[in-house]
N, C-alpha and C. Protein backbone atom coordinates (compact mmCIF):
# COMPACT_ATOMS: atom_id res chain seq x y z
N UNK A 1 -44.30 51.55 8.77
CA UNK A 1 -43.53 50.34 8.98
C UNK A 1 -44.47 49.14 9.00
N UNK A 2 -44.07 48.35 8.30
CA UNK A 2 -45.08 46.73 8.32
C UNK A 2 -44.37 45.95 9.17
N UNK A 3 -45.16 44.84 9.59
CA UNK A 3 -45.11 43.62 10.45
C UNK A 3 -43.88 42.79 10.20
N UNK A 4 -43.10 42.72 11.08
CA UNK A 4 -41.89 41.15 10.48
C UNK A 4 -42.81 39.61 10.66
N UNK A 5 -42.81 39.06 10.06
CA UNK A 5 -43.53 38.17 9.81
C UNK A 5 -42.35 36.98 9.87
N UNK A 6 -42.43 35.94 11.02
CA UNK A 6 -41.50 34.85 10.94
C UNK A 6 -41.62 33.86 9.93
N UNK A 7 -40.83 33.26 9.42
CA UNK A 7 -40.91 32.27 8.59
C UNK A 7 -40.15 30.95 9.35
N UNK A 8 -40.90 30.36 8.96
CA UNK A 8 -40.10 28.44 9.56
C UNK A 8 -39.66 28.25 9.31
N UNK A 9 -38.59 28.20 10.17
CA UNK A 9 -37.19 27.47 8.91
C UNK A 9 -37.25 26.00 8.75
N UNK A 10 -38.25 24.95 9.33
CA UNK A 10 -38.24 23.91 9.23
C UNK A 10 -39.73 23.39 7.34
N UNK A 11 -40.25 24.82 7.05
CA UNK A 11 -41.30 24.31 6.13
C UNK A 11 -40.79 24.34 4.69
N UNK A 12 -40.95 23.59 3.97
CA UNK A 12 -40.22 22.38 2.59
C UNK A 12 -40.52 23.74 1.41
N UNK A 13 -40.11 24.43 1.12
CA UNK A 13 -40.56 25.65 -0.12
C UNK A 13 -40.25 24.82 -1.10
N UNK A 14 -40.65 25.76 -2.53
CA UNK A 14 -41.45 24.92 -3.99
C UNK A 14 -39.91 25.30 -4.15
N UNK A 15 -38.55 26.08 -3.66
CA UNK A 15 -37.50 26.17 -3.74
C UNK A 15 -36.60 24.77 -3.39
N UNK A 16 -37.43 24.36 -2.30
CA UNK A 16 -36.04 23.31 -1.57
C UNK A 16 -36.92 22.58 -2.43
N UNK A 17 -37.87 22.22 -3.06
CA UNK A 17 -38.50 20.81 -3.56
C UNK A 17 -37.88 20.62 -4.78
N UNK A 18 -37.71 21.94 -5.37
CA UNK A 18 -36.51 21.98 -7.27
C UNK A 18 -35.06 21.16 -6.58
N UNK A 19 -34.53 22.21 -5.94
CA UNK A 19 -33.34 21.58 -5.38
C UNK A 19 -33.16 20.36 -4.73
N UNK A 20 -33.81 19.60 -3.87
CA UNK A 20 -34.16 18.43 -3.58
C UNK A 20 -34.17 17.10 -4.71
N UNK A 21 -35.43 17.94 -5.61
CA UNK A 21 -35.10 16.85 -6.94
C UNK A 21 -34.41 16.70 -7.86
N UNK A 22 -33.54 17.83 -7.55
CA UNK A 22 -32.26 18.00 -8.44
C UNK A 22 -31.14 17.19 -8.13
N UNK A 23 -31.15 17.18 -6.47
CA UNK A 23 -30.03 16.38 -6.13
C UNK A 23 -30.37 14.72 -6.38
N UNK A 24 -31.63 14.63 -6.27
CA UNK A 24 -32.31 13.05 -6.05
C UNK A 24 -31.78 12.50 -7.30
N UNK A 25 -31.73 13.38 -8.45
CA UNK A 25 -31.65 12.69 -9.86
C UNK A 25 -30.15 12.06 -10.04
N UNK A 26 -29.10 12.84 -9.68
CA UNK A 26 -28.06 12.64 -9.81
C UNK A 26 -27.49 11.31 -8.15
N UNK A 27 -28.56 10.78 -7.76
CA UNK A 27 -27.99 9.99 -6.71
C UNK A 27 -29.08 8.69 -6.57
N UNK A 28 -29.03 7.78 -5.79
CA UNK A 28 -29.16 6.43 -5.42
C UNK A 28 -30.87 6.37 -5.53
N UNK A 29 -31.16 7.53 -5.47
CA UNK A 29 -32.45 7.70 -4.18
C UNK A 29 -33.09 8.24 -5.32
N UNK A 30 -34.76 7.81 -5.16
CA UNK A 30 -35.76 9.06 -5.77
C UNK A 30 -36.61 9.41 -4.78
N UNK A 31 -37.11 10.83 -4.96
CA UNK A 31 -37.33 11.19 -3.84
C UNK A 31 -38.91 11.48 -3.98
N UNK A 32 -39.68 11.46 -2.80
CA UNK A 32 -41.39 11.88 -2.35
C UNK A 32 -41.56 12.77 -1.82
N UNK A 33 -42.81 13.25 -2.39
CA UNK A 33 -43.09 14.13 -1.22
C UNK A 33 -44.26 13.77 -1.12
N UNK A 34 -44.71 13.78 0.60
CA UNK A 34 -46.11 13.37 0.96
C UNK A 34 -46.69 14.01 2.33
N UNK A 35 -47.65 14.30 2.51
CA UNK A 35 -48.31 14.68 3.32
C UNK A 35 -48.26 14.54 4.52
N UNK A 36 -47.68 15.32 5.51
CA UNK A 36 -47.80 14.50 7.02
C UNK A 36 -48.47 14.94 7.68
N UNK A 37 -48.66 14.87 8.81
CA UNK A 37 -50.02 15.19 10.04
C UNK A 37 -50.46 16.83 9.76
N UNK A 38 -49.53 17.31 9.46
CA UNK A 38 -49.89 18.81 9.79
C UNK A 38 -50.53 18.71 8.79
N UNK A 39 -50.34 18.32 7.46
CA UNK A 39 -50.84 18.70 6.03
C UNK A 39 -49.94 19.10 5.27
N UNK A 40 -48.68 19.09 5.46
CA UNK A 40 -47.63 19.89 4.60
C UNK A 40 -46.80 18.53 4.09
N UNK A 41 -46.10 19.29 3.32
CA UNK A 41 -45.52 18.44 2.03
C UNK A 41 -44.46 18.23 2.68
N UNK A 42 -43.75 16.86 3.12
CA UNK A 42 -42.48 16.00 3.49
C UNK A 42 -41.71 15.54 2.54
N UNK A 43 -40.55 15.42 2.78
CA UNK A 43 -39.32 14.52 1.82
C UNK A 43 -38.90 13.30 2.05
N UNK A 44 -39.20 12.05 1.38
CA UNK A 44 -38.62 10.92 1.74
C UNK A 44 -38.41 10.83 0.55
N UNK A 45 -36.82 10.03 0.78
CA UNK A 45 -35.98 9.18 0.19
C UNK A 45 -36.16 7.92 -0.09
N UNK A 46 -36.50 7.58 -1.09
CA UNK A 46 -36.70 5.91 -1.43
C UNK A 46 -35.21 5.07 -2.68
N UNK A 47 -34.85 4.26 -2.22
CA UNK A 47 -33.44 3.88 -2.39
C UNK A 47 -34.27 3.26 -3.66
N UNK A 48 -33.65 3.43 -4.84
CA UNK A 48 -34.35 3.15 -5.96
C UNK A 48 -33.79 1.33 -6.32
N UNK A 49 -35.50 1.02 -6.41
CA UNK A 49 -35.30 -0.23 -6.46
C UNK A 49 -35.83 -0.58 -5.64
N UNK A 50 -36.61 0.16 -4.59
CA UNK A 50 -37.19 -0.75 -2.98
C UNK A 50 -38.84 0.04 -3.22
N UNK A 51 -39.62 -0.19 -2.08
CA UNK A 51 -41.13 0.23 -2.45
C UNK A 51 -41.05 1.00 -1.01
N UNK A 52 -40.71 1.24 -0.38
CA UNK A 52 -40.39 1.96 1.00
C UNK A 52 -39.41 2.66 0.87
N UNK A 53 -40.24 3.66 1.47
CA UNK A 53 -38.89 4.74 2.10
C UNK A 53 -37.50 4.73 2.72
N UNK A 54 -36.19 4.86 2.52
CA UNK A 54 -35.34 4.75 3.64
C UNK A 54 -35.28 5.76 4.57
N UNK A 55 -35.45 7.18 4.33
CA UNK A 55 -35.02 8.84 5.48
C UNK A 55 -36.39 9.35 4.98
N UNK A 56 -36.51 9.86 5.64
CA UNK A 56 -37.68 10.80 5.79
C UNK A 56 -36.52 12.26 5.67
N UNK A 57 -36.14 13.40 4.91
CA UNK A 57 -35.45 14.36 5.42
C UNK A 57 -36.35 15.61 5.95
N UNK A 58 -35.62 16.31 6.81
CA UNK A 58 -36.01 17.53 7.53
C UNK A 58 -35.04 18.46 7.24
N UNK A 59 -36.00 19.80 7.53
CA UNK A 59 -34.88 20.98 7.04
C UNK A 59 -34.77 21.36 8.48
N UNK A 60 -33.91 22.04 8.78
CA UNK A 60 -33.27 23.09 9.56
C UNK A 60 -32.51 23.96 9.65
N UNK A 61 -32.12 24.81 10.73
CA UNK A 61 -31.91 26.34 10.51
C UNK A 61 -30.24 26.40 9.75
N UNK A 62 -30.11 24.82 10.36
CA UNK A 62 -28.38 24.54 9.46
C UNK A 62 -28.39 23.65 8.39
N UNK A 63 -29.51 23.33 7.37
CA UNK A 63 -29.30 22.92 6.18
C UNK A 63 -30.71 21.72 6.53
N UNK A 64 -30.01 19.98 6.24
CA UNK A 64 -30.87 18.73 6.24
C UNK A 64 -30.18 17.96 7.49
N UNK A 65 -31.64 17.26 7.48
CA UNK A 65 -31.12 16.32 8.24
C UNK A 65 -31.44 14.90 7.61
N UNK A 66 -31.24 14.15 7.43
CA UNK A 66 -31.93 12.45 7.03
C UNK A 66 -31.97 11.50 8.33
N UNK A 67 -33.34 11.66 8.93
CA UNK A 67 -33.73 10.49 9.67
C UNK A 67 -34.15 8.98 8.96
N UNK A 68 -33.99 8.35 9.61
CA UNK A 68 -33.84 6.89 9.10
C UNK A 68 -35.66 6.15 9.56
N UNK A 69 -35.62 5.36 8.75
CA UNK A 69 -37.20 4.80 8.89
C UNK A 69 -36.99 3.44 8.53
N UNK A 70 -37.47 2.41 9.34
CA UNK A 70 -36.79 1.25 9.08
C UNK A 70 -36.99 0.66 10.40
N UNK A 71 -37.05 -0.95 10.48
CA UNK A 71 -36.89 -1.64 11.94
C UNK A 71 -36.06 -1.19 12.68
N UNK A 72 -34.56 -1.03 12.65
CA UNK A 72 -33.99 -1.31 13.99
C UNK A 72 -33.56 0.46 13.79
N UNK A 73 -33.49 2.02 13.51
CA UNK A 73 -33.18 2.59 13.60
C UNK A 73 -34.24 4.02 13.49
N UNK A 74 -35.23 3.66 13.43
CA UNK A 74 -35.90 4.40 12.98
C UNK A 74 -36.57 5.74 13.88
N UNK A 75 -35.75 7.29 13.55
CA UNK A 75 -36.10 8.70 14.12
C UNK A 75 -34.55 8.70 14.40
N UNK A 76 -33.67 8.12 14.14
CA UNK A 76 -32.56 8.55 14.14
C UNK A 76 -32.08 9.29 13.35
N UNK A 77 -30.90 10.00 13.32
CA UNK A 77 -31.01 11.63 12.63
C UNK A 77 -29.11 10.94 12.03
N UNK A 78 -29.18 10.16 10.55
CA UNK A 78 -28.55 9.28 10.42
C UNK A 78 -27.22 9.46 9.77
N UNK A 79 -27.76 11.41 9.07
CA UNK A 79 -26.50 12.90 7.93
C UNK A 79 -27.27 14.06 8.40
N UNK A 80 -26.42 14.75 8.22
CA UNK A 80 -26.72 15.93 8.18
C UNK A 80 -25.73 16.66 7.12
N UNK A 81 -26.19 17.65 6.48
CA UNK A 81 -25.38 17.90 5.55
C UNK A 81 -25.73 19.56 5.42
N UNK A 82 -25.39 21.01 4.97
CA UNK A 82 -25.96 22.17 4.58
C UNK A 82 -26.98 22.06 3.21
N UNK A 83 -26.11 21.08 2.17
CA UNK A 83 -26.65 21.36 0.58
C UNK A 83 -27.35 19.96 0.48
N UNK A 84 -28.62 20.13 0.16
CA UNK A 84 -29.23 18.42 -0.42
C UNK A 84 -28.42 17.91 -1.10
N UNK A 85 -27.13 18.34 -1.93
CA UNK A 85 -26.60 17.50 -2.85
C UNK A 85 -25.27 16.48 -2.02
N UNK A 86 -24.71 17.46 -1.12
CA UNK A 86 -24.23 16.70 -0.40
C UNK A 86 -25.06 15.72 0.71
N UNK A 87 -26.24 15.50 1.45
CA UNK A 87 -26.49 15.06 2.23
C UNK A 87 -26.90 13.37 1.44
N UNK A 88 -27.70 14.02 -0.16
CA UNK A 88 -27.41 12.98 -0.55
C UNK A 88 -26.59 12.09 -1.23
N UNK A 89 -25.34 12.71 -0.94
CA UNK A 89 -23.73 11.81 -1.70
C UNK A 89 -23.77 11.23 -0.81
N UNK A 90 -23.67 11.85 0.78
CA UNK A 90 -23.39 11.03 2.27
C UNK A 90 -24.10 9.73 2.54
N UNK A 91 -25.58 9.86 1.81
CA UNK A 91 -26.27 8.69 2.40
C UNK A 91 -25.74 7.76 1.22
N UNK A 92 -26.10 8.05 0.04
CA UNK A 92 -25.82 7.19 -1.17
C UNK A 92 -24.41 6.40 -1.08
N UNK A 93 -23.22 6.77 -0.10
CA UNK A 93 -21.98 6.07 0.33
C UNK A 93 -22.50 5.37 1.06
N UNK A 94 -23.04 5.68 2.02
CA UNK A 94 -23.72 4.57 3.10
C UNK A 94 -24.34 3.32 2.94
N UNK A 95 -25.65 4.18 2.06
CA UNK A 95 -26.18 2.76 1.50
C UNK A 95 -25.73 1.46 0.86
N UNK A 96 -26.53 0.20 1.26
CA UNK A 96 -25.87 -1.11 0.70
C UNK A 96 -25.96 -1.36 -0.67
């Protein structure tokens, strides 16, 4: 018998990054990925047309989340959605 070996459900796979940019194409947003403290590859949303980020997204054990980055709101947890494609229809309604 071998080891169960946990996996994170919060770390970004070369899976969610296809799907991610799959949804990005068809919506408001193009999307980044960049490096954060730990060293691992993050998702932000940049509202196409701006030079800043709007969400930073996070995964979790129930799909995304899109925190907001910005003066007056920023670490607020702003959609949540299961499928990137929906989380980003939700924000792309939102947005101005």
């Amino acid at each position: 018998m071998g080891s169960i070996v946990r996996f994170p459900t919060d770390l970004v796979t070369e899976h969610d990054r296809r799907r991610l940019t799959t949804a990005a194409q068809g919506s408001v947003f193009d999307i980044e990925f960049r490096k954060n403290r730990q060293d691992v590859l993050a998702p932000y949303l940049v509202r196409c047309g701006h030079m800043r980020p709007s969400y930073r997204l996070r995964k979790t054990g129930d799909g995304w989340e899109a925190i907001a980055l910005g003066a007056e709101r920023t670490g607020l947890v702003i959609a949540k959605a299961r499928r990137p494609e929906d989380l980003l229809r939700e924000l792309g309604d939102r947005a101005p």
